[in-house]
Protein backbone atom coordinates (compact mmCIF):
# COMPACT_ATOMS: atom_id res chain seq x y z
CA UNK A 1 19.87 2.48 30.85
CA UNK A 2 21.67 4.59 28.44
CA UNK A 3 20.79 8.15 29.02
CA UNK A 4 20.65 11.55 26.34
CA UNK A 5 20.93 14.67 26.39
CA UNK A 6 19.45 16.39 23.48
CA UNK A 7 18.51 19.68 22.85
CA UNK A 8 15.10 20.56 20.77
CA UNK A 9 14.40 23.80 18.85
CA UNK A 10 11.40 23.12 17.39
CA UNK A 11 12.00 26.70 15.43
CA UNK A 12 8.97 28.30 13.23
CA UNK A 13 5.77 26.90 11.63
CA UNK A 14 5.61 22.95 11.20
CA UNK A 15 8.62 22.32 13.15
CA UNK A 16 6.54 23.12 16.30
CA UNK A 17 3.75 20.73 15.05
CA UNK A 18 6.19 17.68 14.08
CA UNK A 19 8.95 17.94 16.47
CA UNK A 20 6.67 16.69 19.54
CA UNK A 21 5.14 13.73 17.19
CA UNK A 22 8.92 12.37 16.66
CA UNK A 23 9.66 12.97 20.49
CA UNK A 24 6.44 10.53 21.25
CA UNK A 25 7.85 7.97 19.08
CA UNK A 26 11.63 8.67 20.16
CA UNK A 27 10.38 8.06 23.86
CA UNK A 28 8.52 5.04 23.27
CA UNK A 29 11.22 3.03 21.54
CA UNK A 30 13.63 4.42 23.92
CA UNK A 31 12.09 2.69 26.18
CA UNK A 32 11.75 -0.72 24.54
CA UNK A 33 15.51 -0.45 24.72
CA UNK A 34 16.83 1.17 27.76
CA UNK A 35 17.40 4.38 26.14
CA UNK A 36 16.20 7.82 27.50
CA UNK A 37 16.37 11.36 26.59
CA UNK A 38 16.46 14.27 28.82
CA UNK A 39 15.06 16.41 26.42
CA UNK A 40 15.82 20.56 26.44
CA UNK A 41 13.35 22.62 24.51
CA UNK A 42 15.00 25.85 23.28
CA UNK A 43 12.71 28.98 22.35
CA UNK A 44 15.00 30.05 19.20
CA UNK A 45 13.04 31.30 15.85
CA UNK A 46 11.65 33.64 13.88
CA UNK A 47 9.54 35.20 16.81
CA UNK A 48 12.77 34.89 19.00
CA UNK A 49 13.98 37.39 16.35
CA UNK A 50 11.10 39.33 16.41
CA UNK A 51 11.58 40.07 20.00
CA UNK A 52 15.18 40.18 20.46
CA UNK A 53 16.51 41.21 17.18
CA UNK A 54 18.69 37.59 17.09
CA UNK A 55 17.36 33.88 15.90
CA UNK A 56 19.35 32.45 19.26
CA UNK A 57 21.12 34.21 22.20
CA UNK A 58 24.85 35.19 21.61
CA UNK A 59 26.13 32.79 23.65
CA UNK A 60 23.59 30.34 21.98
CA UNK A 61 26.62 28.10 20.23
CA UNK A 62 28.17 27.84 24.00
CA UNK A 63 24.86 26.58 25.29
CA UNK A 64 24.86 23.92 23.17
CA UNK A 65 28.09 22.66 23.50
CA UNK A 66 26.89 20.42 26.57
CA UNK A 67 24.32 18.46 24.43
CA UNK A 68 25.02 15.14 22.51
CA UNK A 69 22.71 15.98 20.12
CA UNK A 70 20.10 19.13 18.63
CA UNK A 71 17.34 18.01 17.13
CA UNK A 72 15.49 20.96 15.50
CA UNK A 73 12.24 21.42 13.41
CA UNK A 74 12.44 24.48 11.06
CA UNK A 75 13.54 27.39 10.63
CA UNK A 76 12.21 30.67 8.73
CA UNK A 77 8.90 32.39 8.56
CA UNK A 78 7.40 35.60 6.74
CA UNK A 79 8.48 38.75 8.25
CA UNK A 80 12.12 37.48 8.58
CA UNK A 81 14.33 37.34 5.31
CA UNK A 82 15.14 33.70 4.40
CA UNK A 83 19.09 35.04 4.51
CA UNK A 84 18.52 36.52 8.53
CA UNK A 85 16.70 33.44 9.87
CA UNK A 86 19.13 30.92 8.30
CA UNK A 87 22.25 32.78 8.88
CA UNK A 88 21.29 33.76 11.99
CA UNK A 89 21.08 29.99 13.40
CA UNK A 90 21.70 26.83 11.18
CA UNK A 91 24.21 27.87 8.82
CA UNK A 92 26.35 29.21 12.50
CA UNK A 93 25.58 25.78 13.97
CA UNK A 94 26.44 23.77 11.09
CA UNK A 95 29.64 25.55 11.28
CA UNK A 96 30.62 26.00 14.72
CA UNK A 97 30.06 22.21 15.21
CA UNK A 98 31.85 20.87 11.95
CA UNK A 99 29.19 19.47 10.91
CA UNK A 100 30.48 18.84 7.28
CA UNK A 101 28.36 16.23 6.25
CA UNK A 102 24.90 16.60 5.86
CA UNK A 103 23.28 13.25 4.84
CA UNK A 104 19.92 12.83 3.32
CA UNK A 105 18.13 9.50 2.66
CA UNK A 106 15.76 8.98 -0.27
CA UNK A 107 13.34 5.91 -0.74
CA UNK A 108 10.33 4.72 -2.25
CA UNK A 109 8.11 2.77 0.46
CA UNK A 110 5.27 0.38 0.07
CA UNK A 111 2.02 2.68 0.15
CA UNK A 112 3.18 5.63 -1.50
CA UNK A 113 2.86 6.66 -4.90
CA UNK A 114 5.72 8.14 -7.00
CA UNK A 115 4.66 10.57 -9.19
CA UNK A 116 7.41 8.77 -12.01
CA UNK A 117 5.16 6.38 -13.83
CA UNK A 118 5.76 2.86 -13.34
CA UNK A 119 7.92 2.89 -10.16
CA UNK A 120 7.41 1.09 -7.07
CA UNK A 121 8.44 0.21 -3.36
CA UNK A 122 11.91 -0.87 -3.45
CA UNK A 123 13.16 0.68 -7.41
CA UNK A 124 14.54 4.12 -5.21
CA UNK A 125 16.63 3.55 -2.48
CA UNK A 126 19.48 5.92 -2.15
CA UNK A 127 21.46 8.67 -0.18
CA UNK A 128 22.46 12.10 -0.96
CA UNK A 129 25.77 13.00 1.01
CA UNK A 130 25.99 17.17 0.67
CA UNK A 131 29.08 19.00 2.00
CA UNK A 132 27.87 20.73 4.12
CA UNK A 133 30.42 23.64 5.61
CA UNK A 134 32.05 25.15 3.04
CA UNK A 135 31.35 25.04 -1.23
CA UNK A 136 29.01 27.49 -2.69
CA UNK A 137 27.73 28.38 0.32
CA UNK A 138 30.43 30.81 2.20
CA UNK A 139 30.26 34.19 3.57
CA UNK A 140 32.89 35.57 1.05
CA UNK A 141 31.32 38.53 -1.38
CA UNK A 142 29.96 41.25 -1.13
CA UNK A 143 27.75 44.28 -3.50
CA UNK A 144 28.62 47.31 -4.47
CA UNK A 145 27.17 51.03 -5.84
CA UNK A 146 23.58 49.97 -4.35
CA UNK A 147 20.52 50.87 -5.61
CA UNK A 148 22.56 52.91 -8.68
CA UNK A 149 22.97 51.27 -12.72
CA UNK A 150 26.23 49.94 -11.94
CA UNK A 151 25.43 47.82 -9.47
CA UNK A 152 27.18 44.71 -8.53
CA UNK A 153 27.20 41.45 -6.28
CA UNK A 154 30.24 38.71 -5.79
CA UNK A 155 30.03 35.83 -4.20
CA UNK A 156 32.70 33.23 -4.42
CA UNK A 157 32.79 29.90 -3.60
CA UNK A 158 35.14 27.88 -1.86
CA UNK A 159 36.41 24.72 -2.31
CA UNK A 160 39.54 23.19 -0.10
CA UNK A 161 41.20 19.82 -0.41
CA UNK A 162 40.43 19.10 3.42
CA UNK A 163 36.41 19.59 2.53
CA UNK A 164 36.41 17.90 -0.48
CA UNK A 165 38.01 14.64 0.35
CA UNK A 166 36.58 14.23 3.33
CA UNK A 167 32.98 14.08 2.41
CA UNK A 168 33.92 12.17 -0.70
CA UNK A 169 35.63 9.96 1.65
CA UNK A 170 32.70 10.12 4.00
CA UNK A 171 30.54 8.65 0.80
CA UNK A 172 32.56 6.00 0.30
CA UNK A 173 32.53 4.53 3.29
CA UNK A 174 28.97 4.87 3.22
CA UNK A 175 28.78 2.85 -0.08
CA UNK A 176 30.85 -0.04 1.64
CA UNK A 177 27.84 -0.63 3.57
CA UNK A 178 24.94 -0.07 1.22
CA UNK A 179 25.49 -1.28 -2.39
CA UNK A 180 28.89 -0.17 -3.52
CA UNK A 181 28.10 2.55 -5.46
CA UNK A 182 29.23 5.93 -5.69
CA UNK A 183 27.98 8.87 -7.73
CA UNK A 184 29.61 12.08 -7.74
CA UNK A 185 27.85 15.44 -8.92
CA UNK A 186 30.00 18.05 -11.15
CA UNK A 187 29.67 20.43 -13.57
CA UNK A 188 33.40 20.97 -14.89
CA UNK A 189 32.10 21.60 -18.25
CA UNK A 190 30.55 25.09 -17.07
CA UNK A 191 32.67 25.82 -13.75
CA UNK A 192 36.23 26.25 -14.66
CA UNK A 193 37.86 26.04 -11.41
CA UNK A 194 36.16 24.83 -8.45
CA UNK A 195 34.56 21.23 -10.25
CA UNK A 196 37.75 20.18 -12.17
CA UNK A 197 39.27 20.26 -8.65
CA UNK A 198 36.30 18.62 -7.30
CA UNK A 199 36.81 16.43 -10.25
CA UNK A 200 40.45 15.66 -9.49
CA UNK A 201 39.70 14.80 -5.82
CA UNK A 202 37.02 12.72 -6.70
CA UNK A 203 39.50 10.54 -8.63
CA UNK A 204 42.22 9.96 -5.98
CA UNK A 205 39.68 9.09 -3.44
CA UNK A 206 37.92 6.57 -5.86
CA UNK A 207 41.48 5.33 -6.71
CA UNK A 208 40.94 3.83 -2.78
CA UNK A 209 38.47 2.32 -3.09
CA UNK A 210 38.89 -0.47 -5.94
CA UNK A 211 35.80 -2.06 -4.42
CA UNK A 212 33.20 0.19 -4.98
CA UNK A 213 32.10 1.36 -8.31
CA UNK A 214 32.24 4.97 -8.91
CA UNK A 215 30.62 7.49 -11.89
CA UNK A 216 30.00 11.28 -12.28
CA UNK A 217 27.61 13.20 -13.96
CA UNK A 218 27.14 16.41 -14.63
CA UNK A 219 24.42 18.39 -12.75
CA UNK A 220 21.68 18.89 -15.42
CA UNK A 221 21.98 15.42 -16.85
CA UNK A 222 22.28 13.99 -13.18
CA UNK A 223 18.91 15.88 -12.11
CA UNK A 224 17.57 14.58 -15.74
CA UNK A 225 18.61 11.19 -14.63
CA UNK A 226 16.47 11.36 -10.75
CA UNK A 227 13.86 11.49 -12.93
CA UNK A 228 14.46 8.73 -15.60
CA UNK A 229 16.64 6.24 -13.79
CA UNK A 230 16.40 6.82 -9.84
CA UNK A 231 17.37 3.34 -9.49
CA UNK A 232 20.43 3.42 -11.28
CA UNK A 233 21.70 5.27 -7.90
CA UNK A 234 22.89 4.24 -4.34
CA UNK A 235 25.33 7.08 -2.50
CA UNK A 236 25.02 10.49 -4.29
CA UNK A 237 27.88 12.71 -3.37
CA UNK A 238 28.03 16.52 -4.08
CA UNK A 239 29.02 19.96 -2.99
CA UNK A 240 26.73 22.25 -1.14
CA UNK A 241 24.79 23.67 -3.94
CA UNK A 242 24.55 20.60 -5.82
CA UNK A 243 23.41 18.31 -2.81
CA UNK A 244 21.21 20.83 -1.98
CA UNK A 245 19.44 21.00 -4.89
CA UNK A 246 18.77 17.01 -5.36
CA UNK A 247 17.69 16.31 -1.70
CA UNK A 248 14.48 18.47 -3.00
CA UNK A 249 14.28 16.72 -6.42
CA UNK A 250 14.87 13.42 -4.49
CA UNK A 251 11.95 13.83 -2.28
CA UNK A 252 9.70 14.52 -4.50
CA UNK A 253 10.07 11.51 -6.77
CA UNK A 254 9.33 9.69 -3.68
CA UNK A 255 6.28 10.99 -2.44
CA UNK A 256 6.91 14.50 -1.34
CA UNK A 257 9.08 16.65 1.48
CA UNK A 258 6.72 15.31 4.12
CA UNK A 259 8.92 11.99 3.82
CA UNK A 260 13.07 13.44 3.43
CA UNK A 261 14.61 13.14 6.82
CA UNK A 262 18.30 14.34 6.98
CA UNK A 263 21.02 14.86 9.39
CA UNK A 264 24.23 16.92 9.70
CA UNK A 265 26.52 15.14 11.02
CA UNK A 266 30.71 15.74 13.15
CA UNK A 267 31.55 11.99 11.97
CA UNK A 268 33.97 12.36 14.47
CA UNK A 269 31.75 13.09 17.24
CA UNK A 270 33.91 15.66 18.46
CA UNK A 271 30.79 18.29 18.18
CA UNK A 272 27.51 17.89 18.65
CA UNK A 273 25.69 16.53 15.42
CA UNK A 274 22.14 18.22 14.33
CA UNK A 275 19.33 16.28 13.16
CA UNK A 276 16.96 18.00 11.05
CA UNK A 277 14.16 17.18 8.18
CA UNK A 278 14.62 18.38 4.79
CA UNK A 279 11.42 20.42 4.86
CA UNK A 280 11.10 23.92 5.84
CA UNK A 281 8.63 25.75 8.01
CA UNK A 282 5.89 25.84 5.67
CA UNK A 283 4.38 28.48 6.85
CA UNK A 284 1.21 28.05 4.06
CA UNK A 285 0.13 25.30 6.65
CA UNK A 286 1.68 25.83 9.67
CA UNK A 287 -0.61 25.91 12.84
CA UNK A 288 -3.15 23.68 11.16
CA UNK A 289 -1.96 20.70 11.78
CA UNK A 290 -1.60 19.20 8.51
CA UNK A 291 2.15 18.90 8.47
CA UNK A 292 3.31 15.26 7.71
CA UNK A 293 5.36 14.23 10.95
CA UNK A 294 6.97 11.31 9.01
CA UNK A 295 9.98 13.02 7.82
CA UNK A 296 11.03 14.47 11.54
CA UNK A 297 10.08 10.63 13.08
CA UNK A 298 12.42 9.60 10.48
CA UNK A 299 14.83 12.03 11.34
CA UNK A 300 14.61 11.01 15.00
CA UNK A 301 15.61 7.23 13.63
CA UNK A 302 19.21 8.91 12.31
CA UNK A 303 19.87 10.46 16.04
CA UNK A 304 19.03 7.16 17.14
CA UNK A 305 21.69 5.54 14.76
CA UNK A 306 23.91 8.44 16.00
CA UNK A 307 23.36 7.71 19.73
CA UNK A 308 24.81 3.79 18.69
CA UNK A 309 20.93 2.60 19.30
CA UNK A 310 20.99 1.10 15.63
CA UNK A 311 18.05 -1.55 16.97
CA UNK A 312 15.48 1.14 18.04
CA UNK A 313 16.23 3.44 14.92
CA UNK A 314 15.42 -0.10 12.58
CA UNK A 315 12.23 -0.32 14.87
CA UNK A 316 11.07 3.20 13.90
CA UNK A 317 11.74 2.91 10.24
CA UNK A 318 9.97 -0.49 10.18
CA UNK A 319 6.53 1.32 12.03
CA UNK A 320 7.02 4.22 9.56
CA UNK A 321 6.72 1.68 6.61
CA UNK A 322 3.94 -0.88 8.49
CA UNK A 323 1.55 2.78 8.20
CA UNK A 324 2.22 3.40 5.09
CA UNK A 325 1.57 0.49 3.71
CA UNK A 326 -1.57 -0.10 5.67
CA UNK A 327 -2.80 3.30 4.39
CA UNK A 328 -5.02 3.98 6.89
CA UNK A 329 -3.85 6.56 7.94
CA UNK A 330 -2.67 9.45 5.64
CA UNK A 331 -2.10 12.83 6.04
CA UNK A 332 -3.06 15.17 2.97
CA UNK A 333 -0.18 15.21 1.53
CA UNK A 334 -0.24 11.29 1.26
CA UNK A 335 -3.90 12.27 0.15
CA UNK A 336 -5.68 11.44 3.01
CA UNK A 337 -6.98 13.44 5.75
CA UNK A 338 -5.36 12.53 9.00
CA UNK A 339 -3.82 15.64 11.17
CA UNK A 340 -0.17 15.43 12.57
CA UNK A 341 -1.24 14.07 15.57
CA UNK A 342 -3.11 11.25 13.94
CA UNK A 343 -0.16 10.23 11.89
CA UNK A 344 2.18 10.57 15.00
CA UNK A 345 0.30 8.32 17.28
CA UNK A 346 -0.11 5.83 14.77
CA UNK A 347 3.30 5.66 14.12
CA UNK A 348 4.03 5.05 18.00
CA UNK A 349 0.88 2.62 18.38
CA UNK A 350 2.97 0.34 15.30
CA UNK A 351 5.97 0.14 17.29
């Protein structure tokens, strides 16, 4: 029996609601195939910070060094700054584990309605790859003369050859195995230095691979186009910002944030890798229990493909789908009224 060791932060709100629903279904497949988890629950959040003035313990990347795996629920709640809960644990992780790719699937299943007009199960089917450690998103800036008319902030971005090609390489690769198709996410027109170079990279790396077919479109038309032609996609590439930004857009077009799982991901598996829904804490609902576990069961299916258990992960994504398209059970975002628990067990019961 192939054995795990992963460890769980459920973090704030919803996360501590969904993260034991995916753990049910993780432990029930596991073992259908001879997998197990010894699983390590980690008290890190908002109320950690509360208490302690810190979202984890100091030594809180060290600790985690001697998992395979994290698989955390949200993080951020009112009280804490967005910037403090964030910075002060996923953005270090992300980091401090290489985890450059963070990789976010989007599809349309049988039971759900899109709110696009016309569009069924099977017309949206497609993957967002987002750098994931560098881009938009870096520490360099700063503000100056606070609080006085002449005040000031800087932030710069950062873009190096090393990040770029290798998550445009990273999409590629992942195209080979879906539908050989890569899109890549710019806006060179408006950015002067950062997404011509992004632009430029783009084009060597497509250069090797004469087998898959690769466009680009700018942002704005590209966030125009999720709406209007979602199926015209298959592996979205973009930087930090970009990727960001369309996971959200790309969820809801297929039913909501209740249903985006995501992952970020050391390819090389030289870290551990984090695996994470796209959803926050949503603290407007958290502690009633009418979070939609779907998207962190989901998320549970890419540690699974992680782990090499490719089988078991199929096995959840098929029970996800056999629910939904039975519809009877449906949390209220789905627009029924079934709690987290509900939806949960009925995942595990369809395994």
């Amino acid at each position: 029996m192939a054995r795990h060791r992963i460890a769980v932060i459920p973090g704030d709100g919803i996360g501590k609601e969904v993260v034991p629903e995916a753990i049910r279904v993780l432990d029930k497949v596991g073992a259908r195939h001879g997998v197990s988890f010894d699983w390590t629950h980690l008290d890190w959040s908002c109320e950690t910070y509360a208490k302690t003035g810190r979202m984890m313990p100091e030594d809180g990347v060290e600790q985690l060094t001697k998992f395979e795996s994290i698989f955390l629920g949200a993080v951020g709640f009112p009280g804490v700054p967005d910037h403090v809960s964030l910075w002060g644990l996923l953005i270090p992780l992300r980091r401090a584990f290489r985890q450059y790719v963070n990789e976010r699937p989007i599809r349309l299943m049988k039971g759900v309605a899109s709110p696009l007009a016309g569009r069924k199960a099977g017309d949206i089917d497609l993957v967002i790859i987002r750098e994931n450690n560098e881009g938009e998103y870096s520490e360099m800036g700063g503000r100056m003369y606070r609080d006085t008319p002449e005040e000031f902030a800087i932030q710069e971005s950062v873009f190096t050859r090393k990040g770029v090609d290798r998550i445009i390489t990273y999409a590629f690769e992942l195209a080979r195995k879906r539908r050989k198709h890569v899109t890549s996410a710019t806006k060179s027109n408006g950015i002067i230095h950062t997404m011509p170079f992004w632009d430029e990279r783009f084009a060597v790396i497509k250069a090797k691979y004469p087998d898959v077919k690769a466009d680009q479109y700018h942002i704005d038309i590209l966030s125009a186009h999720f709406v209007q032609h979602p199926d015209w996609f298959d592996v979205v590439v973009g930087s930090n910002l970009f990727g960001d930004i369309l996971s959200d857009l790309g969820a809801a077009v297929v039913g909501g944030m209740g249903l985006a799982p995501a992952a970020n991901i050391n390819p090389e598996k030289n870290y551990p890798s984090m695996f994470e829904p796209v959803h926050g804490s949503a603290p407007d609902i958290a502690g009633k229990m009418f979070a939609n576990p779907i998207a962190q069961i989901w998320t549970g299916a890419m540690l699974l493909d992680h782990l090499g258990h490719n089988a078991a992960a199929r096995e959840v994504e098929a029970a996800i789908e056999r629910v939904l398209a039975e519809g009877k059970i449906r949390t209220r975002d789905l627009g029924g009224t079934a709690d987290t628990a509900a939806m949960g067990k009925a995942i595990a019961d369809a395994l």
